[in-house]
N, C-alpha and C. Protein backbone atom coordinates (compact mmCIF):
# COMPACT_ATOMS: atom_id res chain seq x y z
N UNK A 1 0.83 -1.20 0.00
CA UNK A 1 0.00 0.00 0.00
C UNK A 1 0.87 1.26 0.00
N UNK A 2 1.61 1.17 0.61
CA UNK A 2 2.97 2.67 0.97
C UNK A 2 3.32 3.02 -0.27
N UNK A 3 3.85 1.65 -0.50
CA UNK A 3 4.92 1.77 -2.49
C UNK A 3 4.25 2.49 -3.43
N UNK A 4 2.63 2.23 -3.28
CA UNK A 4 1.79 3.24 -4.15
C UNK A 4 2.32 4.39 -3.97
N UNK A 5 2.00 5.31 -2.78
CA UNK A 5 2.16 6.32 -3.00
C UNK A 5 3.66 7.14 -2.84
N UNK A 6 4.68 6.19 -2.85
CA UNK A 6 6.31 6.79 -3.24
C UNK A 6 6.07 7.96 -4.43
N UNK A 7 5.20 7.85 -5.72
CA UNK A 7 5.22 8.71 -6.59
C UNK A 7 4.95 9.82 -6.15
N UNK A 8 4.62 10.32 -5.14
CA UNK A 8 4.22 11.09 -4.74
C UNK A 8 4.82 12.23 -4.12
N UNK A 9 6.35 11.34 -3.39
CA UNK A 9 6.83 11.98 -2.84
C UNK A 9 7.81 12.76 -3.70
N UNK A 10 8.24 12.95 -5.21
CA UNK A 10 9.10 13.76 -5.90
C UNK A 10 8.08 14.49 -6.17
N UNK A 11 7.08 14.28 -6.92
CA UNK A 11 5.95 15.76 -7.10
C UNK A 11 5.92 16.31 -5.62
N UNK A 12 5.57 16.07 -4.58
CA UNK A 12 5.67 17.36 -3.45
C UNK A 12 6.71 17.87 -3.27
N UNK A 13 7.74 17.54 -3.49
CA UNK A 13 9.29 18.14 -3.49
C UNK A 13 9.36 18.50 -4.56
N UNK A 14 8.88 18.25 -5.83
CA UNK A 14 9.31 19.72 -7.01
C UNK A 14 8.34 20.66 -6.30
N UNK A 15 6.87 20.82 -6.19
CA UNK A 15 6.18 21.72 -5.99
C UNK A 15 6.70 22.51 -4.82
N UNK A 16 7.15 21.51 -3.67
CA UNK A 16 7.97 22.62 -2.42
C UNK A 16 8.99 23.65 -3.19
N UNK A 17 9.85 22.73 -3.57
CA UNK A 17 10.91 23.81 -4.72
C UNK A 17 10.42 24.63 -5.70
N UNK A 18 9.86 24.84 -6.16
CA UNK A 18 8.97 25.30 -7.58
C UNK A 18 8.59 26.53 -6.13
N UNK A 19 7.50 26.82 -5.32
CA UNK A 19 7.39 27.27 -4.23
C UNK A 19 7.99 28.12 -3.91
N UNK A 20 9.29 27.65 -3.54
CA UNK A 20 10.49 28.28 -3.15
C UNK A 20 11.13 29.19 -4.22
N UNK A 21 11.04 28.62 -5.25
CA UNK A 21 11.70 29.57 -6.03
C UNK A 21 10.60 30.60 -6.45
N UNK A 22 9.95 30.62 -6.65
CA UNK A 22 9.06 31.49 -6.90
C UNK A 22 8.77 32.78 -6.14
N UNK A 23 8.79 32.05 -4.59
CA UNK A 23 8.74 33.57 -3.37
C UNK A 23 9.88 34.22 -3.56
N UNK A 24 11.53 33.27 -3.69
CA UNK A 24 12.43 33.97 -3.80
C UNK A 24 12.62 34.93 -4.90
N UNK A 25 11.81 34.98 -5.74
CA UNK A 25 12.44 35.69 -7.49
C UNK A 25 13.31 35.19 -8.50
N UNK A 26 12.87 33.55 -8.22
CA UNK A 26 13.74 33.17 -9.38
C UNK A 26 13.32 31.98 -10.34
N UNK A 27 13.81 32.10 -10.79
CA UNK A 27 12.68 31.18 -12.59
C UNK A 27 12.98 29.91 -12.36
N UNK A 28 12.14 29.02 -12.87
CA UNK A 28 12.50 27.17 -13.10
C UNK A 28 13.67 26.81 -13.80
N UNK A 29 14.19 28.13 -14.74
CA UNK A 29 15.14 27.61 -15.29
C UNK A 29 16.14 27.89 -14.33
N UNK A 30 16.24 28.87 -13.68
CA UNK A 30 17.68 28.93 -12.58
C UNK A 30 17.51 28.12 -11.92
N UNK A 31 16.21 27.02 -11.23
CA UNK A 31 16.29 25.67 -10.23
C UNK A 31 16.53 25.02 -10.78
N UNK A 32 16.70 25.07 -11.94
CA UNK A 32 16.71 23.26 -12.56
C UNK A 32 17.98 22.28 -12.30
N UNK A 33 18.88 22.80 -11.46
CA UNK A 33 19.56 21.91 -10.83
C UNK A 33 19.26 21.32 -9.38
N UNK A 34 17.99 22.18 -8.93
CA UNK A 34 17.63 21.74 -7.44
C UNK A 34 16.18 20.28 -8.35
N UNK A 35 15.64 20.66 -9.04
CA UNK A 35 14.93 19.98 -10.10
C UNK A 35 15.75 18.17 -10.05
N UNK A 36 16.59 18.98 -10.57
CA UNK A 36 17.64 17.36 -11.17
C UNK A 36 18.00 16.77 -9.58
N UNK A 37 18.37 17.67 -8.58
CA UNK A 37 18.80 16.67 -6.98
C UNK A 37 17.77 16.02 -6.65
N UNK A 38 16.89 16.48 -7.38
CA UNK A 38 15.52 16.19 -6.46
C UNK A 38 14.81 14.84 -6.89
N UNK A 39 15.12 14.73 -8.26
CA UNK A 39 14.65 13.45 -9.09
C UNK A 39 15.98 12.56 -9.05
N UNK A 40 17.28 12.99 -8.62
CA UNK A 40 17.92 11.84 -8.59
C UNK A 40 18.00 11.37 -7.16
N UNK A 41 17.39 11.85 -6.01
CA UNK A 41 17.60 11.65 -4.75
C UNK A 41 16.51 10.29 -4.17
N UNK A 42 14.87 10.89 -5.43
CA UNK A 42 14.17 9.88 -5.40
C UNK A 42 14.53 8.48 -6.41
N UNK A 43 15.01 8.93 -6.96
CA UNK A 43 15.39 7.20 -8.15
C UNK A 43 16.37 6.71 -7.28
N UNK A 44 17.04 7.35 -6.52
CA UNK A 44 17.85 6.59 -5.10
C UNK A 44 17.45 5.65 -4.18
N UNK A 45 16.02 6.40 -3.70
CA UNK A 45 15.65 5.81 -2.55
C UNK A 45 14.30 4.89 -3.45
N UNK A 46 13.81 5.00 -4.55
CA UNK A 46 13.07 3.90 -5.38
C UNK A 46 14.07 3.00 -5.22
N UNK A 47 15.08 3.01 -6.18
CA UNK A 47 16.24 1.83 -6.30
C UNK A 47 16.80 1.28 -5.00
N UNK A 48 16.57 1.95 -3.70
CA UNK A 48 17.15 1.30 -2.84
C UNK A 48 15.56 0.45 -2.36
N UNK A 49 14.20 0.76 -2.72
CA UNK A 49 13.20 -0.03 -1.53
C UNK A 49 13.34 -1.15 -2.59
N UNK A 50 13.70 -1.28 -3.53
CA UNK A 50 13.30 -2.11 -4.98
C UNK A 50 13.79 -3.29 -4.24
N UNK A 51 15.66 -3.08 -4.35
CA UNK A 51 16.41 -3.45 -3.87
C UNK A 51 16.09 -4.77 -2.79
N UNK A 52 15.27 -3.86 -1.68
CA UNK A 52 15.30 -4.38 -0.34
C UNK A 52 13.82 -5.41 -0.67
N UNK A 53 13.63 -5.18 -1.76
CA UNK A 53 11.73 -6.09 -1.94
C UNK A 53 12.31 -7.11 -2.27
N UNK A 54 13.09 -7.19 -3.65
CA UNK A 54 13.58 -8.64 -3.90
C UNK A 54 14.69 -8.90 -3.06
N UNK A 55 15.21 -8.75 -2.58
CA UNK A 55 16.75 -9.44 -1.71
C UNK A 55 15.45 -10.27 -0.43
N UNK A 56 14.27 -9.56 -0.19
CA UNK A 56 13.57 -9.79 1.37
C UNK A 56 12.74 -10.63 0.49
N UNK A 57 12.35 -10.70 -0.46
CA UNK A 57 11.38 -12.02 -1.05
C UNK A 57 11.62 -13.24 -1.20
């Protein structure tokens, strides 16, 4: 049931960031490296529960 909603957790973290940049005065294109930490931080922690499903199956 949880694993469903993992997708979830990089869309609320662009939108927090997206957020953020926005109050601060600054465009999507100047985040787009907080953009890229943000989607490789989650394909991290996807690849690590993946990981832990088949090794525990």
């Amino acid at each position: 049931m949880l694993m469903r909603l993992f997708f979830l957790l990089p869309v609320i973290m662009c939108l927090v960031w997206w957020w953020y940049l926005t109050k601060h005065g600054y465009s999507a294109k100047q985040g787009l490296k907080g953009f890229a930490y943000i989607l490789a931080f989650n394909l991290i922690i996807a690849g690590f529960f993946t990981l832990m499903i088949h090794i525990t199956q």
